[in-house]
C-alpha atoms as a PDB file:
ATOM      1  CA  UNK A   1      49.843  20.676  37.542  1.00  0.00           C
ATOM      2  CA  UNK A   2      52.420  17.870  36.943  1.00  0.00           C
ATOM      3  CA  UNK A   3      53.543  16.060  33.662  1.00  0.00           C
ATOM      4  CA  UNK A   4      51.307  12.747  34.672  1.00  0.00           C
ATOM      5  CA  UNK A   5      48.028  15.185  35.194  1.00  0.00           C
ATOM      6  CA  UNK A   6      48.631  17.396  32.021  1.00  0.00           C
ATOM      7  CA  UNK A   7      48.882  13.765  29.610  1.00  0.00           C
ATOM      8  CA  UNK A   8      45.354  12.844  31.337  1.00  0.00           C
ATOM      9  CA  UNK A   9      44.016  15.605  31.198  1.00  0.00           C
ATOM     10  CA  UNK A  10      45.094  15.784  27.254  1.00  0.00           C
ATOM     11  CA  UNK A  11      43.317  12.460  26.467  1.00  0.00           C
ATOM     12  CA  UNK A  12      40.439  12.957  28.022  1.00  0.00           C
ATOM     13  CA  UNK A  13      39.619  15.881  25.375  1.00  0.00           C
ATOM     14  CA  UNK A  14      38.477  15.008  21.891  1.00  0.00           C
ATOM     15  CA  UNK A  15      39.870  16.623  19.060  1.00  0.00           C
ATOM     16  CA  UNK A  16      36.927  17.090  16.923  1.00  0.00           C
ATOM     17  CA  UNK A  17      34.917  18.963  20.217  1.00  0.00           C
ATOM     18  CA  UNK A  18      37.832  21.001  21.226  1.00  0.00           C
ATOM     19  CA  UNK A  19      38.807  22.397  17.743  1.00  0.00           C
ATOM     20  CA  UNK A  20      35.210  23.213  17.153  1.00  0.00           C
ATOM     21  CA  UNK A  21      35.337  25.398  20.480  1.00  0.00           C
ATOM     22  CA  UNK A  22      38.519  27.071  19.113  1.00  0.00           C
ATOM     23  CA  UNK A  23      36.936  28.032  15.385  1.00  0.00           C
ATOM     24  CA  UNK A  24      33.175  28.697  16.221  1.00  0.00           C
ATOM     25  CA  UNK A  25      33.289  30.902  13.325  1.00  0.00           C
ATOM     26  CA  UNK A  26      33.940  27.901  10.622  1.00  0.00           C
ATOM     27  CA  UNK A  27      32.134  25.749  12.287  1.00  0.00           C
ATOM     28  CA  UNK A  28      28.522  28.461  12.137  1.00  0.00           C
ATOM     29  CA  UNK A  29      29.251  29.303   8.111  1.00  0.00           C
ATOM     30  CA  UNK A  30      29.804  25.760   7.427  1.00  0.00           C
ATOM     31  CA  UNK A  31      26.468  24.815   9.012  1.00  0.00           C
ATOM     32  CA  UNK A  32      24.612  27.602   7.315  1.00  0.00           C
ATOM     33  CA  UNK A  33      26.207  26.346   4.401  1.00  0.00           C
ATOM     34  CA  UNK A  34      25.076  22.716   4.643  1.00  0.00           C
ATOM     35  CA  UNK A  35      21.696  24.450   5.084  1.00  0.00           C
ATOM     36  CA  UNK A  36      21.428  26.282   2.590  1.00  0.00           C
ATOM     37  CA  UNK A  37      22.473  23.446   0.224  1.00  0.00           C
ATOM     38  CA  UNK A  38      19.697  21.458   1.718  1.00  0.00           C
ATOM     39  CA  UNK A  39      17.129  24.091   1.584  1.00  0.00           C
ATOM     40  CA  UNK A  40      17.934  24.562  -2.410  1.00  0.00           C
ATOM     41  CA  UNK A  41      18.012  20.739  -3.021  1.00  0.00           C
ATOM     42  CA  UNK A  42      14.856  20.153  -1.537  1.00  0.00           C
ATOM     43  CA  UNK A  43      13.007  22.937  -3.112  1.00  0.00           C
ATOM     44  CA  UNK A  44      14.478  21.902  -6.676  1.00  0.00           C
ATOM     45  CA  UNK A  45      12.616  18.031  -6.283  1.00  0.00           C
ATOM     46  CA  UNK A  46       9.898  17.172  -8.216  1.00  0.00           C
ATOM     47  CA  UNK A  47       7.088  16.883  -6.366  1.00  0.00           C
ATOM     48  CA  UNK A  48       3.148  15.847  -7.099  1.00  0.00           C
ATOM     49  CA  UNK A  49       0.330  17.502  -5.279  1.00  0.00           C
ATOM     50  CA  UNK A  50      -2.020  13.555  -5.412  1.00  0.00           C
ATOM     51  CA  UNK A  51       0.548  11.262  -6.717  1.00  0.00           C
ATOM     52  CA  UNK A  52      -1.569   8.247  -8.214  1.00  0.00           C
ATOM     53  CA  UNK A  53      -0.944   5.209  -5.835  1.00  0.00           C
ATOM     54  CA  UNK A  54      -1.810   1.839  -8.053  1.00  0.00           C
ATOM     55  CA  UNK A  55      -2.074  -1.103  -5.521  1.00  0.00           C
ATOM     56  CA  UNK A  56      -2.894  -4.282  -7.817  1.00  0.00           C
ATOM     57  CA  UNK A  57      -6.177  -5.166  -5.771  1.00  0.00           C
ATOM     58  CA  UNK A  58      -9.177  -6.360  -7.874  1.00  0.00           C
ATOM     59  CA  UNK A  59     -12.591  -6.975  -5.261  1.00  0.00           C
ATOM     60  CA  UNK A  60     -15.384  -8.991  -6.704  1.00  0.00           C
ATOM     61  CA  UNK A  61     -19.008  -8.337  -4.420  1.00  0.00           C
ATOM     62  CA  UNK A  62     -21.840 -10.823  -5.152  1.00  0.00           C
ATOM     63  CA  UNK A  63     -25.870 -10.752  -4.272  1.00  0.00           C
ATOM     64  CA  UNK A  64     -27.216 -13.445  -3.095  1.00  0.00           C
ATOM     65  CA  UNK A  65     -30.747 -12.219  -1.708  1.00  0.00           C
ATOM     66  CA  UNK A  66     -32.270 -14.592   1.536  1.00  0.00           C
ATOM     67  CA  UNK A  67     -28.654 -17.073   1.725  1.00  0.00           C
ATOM     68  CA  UNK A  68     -27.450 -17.942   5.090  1.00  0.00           C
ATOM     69  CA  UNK A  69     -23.436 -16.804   5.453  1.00  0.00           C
ATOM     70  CA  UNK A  70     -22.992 -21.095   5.302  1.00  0.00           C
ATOM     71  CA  UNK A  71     -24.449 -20.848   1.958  1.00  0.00           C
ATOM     72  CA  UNK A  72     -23.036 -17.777   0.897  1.00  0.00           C
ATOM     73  CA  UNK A  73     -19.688 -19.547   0.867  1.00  0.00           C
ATOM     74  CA  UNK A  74     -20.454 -22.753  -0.004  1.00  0.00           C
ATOM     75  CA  UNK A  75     -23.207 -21.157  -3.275  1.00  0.00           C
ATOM     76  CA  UNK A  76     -20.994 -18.843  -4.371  1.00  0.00           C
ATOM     77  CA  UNK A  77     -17.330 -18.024  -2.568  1.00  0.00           C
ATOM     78  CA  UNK A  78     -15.743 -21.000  -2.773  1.00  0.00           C
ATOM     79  CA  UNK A  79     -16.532 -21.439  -6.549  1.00  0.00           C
ATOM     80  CA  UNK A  80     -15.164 -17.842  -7.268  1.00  0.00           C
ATOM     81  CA  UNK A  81     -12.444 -18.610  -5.606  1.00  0.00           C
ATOM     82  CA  UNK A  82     -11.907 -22.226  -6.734  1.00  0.00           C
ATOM     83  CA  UNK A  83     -11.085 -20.241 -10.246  1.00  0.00           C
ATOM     84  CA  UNK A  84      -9.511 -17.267  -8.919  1.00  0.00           C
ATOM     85  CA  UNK A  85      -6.950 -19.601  -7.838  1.00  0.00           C
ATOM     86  CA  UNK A  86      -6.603 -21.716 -10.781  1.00  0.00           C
ATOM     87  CA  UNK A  87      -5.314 -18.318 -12.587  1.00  0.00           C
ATOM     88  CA  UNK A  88      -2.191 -18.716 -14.902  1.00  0.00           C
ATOM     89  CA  UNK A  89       0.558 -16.576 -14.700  1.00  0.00           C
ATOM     90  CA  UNK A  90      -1.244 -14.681 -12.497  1.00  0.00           C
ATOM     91  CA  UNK A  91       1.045 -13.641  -9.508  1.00  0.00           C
ATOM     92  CA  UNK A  92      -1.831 -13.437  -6.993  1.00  0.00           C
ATOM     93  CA  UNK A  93      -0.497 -12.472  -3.161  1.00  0.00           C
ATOM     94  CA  UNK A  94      -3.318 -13.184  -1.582  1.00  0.00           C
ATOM     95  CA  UNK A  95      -7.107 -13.917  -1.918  1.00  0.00           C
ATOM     96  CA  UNK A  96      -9.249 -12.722   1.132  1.00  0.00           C
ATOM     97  CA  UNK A  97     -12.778 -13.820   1.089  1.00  0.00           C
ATOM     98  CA  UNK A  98     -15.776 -12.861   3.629  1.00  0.00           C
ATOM     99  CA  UNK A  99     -19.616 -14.405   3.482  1.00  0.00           C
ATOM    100  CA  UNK A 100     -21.966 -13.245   5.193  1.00  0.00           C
ATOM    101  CA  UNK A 101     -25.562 -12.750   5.280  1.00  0.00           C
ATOM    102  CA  UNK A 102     -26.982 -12.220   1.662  1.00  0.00           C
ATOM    103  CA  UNK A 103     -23.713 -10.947   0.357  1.00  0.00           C
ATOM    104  CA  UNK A 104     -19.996 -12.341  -0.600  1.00  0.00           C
ATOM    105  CA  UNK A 105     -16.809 -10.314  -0.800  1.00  0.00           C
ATOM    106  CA  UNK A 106     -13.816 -11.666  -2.355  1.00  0.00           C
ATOM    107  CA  UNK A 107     -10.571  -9.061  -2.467  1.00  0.00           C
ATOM    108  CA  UNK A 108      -7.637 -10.773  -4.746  1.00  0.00           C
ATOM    109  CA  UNK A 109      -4.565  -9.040  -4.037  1.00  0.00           C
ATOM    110  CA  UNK A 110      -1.497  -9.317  -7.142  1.00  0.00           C
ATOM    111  CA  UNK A 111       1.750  -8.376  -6.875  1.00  0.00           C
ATOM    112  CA  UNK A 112       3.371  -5.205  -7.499  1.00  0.00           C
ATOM    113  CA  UNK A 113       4.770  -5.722 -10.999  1.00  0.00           C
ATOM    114  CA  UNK A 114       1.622  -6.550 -12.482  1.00  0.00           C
ATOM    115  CA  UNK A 115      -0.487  -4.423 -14.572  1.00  0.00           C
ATOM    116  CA  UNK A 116      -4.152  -3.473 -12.625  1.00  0.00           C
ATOM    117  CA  UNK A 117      -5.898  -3.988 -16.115  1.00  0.00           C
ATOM    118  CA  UNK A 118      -4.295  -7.325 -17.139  1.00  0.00           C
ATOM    119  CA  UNK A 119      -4.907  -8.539 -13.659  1.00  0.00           C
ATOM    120  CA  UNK A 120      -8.756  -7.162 -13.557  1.00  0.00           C
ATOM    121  CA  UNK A 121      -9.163  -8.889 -17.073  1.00  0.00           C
ATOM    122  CA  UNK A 122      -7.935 -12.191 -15.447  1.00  0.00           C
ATOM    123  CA  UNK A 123     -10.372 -12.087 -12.897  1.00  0.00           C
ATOM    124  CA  UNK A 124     -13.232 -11.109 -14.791  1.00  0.00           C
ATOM    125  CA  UNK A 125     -12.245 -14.564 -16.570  1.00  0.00           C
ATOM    126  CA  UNK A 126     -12.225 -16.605 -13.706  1.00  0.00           C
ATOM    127  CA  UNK A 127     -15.458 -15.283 -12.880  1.00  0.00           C
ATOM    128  CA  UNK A 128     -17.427 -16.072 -16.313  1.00  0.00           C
ATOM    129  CA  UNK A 129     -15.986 -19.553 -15.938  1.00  0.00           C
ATOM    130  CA  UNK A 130     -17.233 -19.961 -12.366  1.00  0.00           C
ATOM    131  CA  UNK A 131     -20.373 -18.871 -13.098  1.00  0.00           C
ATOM    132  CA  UNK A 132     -21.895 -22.429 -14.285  1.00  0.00           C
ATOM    133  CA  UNK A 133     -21.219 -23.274 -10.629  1.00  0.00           C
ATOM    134  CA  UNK A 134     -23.047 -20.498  -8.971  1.00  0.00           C
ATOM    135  CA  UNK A 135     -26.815 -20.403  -8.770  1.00  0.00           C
ATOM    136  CA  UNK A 136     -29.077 -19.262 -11.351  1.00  0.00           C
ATOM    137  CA  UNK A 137     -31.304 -17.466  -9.313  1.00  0.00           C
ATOM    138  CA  UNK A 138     -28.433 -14.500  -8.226  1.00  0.00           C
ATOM    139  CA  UNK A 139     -29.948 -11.272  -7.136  1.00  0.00           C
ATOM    140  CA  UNK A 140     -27.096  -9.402  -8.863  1.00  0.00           C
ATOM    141  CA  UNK A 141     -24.121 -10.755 -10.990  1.00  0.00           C
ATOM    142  CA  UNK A 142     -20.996 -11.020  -9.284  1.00  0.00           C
ATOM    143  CA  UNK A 143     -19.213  -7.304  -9.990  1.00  0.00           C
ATOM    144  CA  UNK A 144     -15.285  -7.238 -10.396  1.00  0.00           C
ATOM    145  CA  UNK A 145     -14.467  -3.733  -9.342  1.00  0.00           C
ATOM    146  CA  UNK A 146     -10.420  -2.661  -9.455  1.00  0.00           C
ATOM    147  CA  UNK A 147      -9.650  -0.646  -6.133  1.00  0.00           C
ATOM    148  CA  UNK A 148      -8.086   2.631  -6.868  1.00  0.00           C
ATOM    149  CA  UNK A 149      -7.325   5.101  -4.291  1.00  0.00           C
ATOM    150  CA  UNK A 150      -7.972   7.870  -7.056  1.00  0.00           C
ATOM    151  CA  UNK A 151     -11.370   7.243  -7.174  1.00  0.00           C
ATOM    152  CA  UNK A 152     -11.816   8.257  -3.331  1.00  0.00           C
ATOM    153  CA  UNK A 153     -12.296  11.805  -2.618  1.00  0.00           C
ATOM    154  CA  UNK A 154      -9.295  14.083  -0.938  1.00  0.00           C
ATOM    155  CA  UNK A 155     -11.651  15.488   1.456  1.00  0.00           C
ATOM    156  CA  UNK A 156     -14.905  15.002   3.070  1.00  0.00           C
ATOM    157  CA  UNK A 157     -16.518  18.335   3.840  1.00  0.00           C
ATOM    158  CA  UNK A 158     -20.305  17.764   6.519  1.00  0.00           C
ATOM    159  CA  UNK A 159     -22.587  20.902   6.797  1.00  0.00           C
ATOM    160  CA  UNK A 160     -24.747  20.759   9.238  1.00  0.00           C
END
Protein backbone atom coordinates (compact mmCIF):
# COMPACT_ATOMS: atom_id res chain seq x y z
CA UNK A 1 0.00 0.00 0.00
CA UNK A 2 1.75 3.39 -0.60
CA UNK A 3 2.18 6.51 1.72
CA UNK A 4 -0.76 8.52 -0.37
CA UNK A 5 -3.28 5.31 0.19
CA UNK A 6 -2.33 4.67 3.94
CA UNK A 7 -3.14 8.87 4.80
CA UNK A 8 -6.68 8.15 3.00
CA UNK A 9 -7.28 5.39 4.22
CA UNK A 10 -6.43 6.97 7.89
CA UNK A 11 -9.04 9.78 7.45
CA UNK A 12 -11.60 8.02 6.31
CA UNK A 13 -11.81 6.18 9.89
CA UNK A 14 -13.34 7.96 12.84
CA UNK A 15 -11.76 7.93 16.01
CA UNK A 16 -14.61 7.55 18.29
CA UNK A 17 -15.88 4.14 16.02
CA UNK A 18 -12.49 2.70 15.72
CA UNK A 19 -11.41 2.99 19.43
CA UNK A 20 -14.71 1.56 20.43
CA UNK A 21 -13.84 -1.59 18.16
CA UNK A 22 -10.42 -1.76 19.93
CA UNK A 23 -11.93 -1.64 23.80
CA UNK A 24 -15.35 -3.51 23.43
CA UNK A 25 -14.85 -4.37 26.93
CA UNK A 26 -15.14 -0.52 28.29
CA UNK A 27 -17.33 0.32 26.01
CA UNK A 28 -20.14 -2.97 27.31
CA UNK A 29 -19.47 -2.04 31.33
CA UNK A 30 -19.87 1.52 30.61
CA UNK A 31 -23.23 0.92 28.93
CA UNK A 32 -24.42 -1.41 31.62
CA UNK A 33 -23.37 1.20 33.78
CA UNK A 34 -25.37 4.06 32.25
CA UNK A 35 -28.17 1.48 32.62
CA UNK A 36 -28.11 0.71 35.63
CA UNK A 37 -27.96 4.38 36.72
CA UNK A 38 -31.05 4.89 34.70
CA UNK A 39 -32.88 1.93 35.92
CA UNK A 40 -32.22 3.20 39.76
CA UNK A 41 -33.15 6.86 38.89
CA UNK A 42 -36.25 6.03 37.43
CA UNK A 43 -37.43 3.65 40.00
CA UNK A 44 -36.48 6.28 42.86
CA UNK A 45 -39.24 9.11 41.12
CA UNK A 46 -42.19 9.90 42.70
CA UNK A 47 -44.87 8.75 40.99
CA UNK A 48 -48.98 8.94 41.44
CA UNK A 49 -51.18 6.06 40.49
CA UNK A 50 -54.45 9.03 39.23
CA UNK A 51 -52.62 12.22 39.48
CA UNK A 52 -55.52 14.93 39.83
CA UNK A 53 -55.54 16.91 36.46
CA UNK A 54 -57.36 20.52 37.29
CA UNK A 55 -58.20 22.14 33.85
CA UNK A 56 -59.93 25.62 34.82
CA UNK A 57 -63.21 24.81 32.73
CA UNK A 58 -66.53 25.89 34.35
CA UNK A 59 -69.83 24.59 31.84
CA UNK A 60 -73.12 26.21 32.54
CA UNK A 61 -76.32 23.85 30.81
CA UNK A 62 -79.72 25.62 30.68
CA UNK A 63 -83.55 24.20 30.05
CA UNK A 64 -85.46 25.82 28.01
CA UNK A 65 -88.47 23.31 27.32
CA UNK A 66 -90.35 23.83 23.49
CA UNK A 67 -87.47 26.90 22.24
CA UNK A 68 -86.33 26.73 18.75
CA UNK A 69 -82.14 26.61 18.68
CA UNK A 70 -82.80 30.61 17.19
CA UNK A 71 -84.35 31.26 20.44
CA UNK A 72 -82.27 29.27 22.52
CA UNK A 73 -79.49 31.72 21.75
CA UNK A 74 -81.09 34.71 21.39
CA UNK A 75 -83.54 33.79 25.13
CA UNK A 76 -80.88 32.70 26.92
CA UNK A 77 -77.03 32.24 25.41
CA UNK A 78 -76.26 35.38 24.42
CA UNK A 79 -77.36 36.97 27.78
CA UNK A 80 -75.17 34.38 29.74
CA UNK A 81 -72.64 35.14 27.80
CA UNK A 82 -73.10 38.93 27.47
CA UNK A 83 -72.02 38.67 31.44
CA UNK A 84 -69.67 35.93 31.26
CA UNK A 85 -67.72 38.26 29.28
CA UNK A 86 -68.09 41.33 31.20
CA UNK A 87 -66.10 39.30 34.09
CA UNK A 88 -63.32 41.32 35.96
CA UNK A 89 -60.11 40.03 36.46
CA UNK A 90 -61.24 37.06 35.20
CA UNK A 91 -58.59 35.61 32.73
CA UNK A 92 -61.17 33.76 30.59
CA UNK A 93 -59.41 31.82 27.35
CA UNK A 94 -62.22 31.14 25.74
CA UNK A 95 -66.08 30.95 25.93
CA UNK A 96 -67.67 28.20 23.63
CA UNK A 97 -71.36 28.30 23.40
CA UNK A 98 -73.86 25.73 21.53
CA UNK A 99 -77.96 26.18 21.25
CA UNK A 100 -79.84 23.91 20.19
CA UNK A 101 -83.18 22.51 20.44
CA UNK A 102 -84.64 23.02 24.05
CA UNK A 103 -81.24 23.20 25.60
CA UNK A 104 -78.06 25.75 25.82
CA UNK A 105 -74.48 24.84 26.63
CA UNK A 106 -72.02 27.39 27.44
CA UNK A 107 -68.24 25.93 28.39
CA UNK A 108 -65.97 29.06 29.74
CA UNK A 109 -62.52 28.04 29.61
CA UNK A 110 -59.82 30.22 32.26
CA UNK A 111 -56.43 30.11 32.23
CA UNK A 112 -54.10 27.93 33.93
CA UNK A 113 -53.09 30.05 36.92
CA UNK A 114 -56.42 30.53 38.12
CA UNK A 115 -58.05 28.87 40.93
CA UNK A 116 -61.23 26.36 39.63
CA UNK A 117 -63.26 27.67 42.74
CA UNK A 118 -62.61 31.44 42.38
CA UNK A 119 -63.30 31.08 38.73
CA UNK A 120 -66.67 28.82 39.30
CA UNK A 121 -67.70 31.57 41.93
CA UNK A 122 -67.25 34.22 39.14
CA UNK A 123 -69.43 32.56 36.92
CA UNK A 124 -72.06 31.66 39.15
CA UNK A 125 -72.08 35.66 39.47
CA UNK A 126 -72.41 36.42 36.05
CA UNK A 127 -75.15 34.10 35.91
CA UNK A 128 -77.45 35.58 38.87
CA UNK A 129 -76.92 38.92 37.17
CA UNK A 130 -78.01 37.63 33.76
CA UNK A 131 -80.81 36.13 34.97
CA UNK A 132 -83.25 39.36 34.80
CA UNK A 133 -82.59 38.92 31.07
CA UNK A 134 -83.56 35.36 30.64
CA UNK A 135 -87.16 34.24 30.65
CA UNK A 136 -89.21 33.60 33.56
CA UNK A 137 -90.79 30.67 32.43
CA UNK A 138 -87.20 28.35 32.42
CA UNK A 139 -87.79 24.68 32.67
CA UNK A 140 -84.66 24.38 34.86
CA UNK A 141 -82.26 27.14 36.20
CA UNK A 142 -79.21 27.55 34.40
CA UNK A 143 -76.59 24.95 36.37
CA UNK A 144 -72.80 26.05 36.61
CA UNK A 145 -71.06 22.74 36.91
CA UNK A 146 -66.89 22.86 37.25
CA UNK A 147 -65.44 20.02 34.90
CA UNK A 148 -63.15 17.77 36.74
CA UNK A 149 -61.64 14.80 35.25
CA UNK A 150 -61.73 13.19 38.87
CA UNK A 151 -65.18 12.93 38.88
CA UNK A 152 -65.12 10.48 35.72
CA UNK A 153 -64.65 6.93 36.41
CA UNK A 154 -61.07 5.04 35.58
CA UNK A 155 -62.85 2.29 33.98
CA UNK A 156 -66.02 1.29 32.44
CA UNK A 157 -66.69 -2.38 33.04
CA UNK A 158 -70.33 -3.84 30.49
CA UNK A 159 -71.73 -7.32 31.50
CA UNK A 160 -73.71 -8.66 29.27
Amino acid sequence: MSNKNKIVEKLRQFKPTNWVIEHSTVAYVSTLVITLIGLSIFTSLPKENFPDIVMPQIYVSTVYAGTSPKDMENLVTRPIEKELKGISGAKIRNIKSTSIQDFSSILVEFETDVEVDVAKQKVKDAVDKARTELPQDLTTEPDVIEVSFSDFPIMFINVA
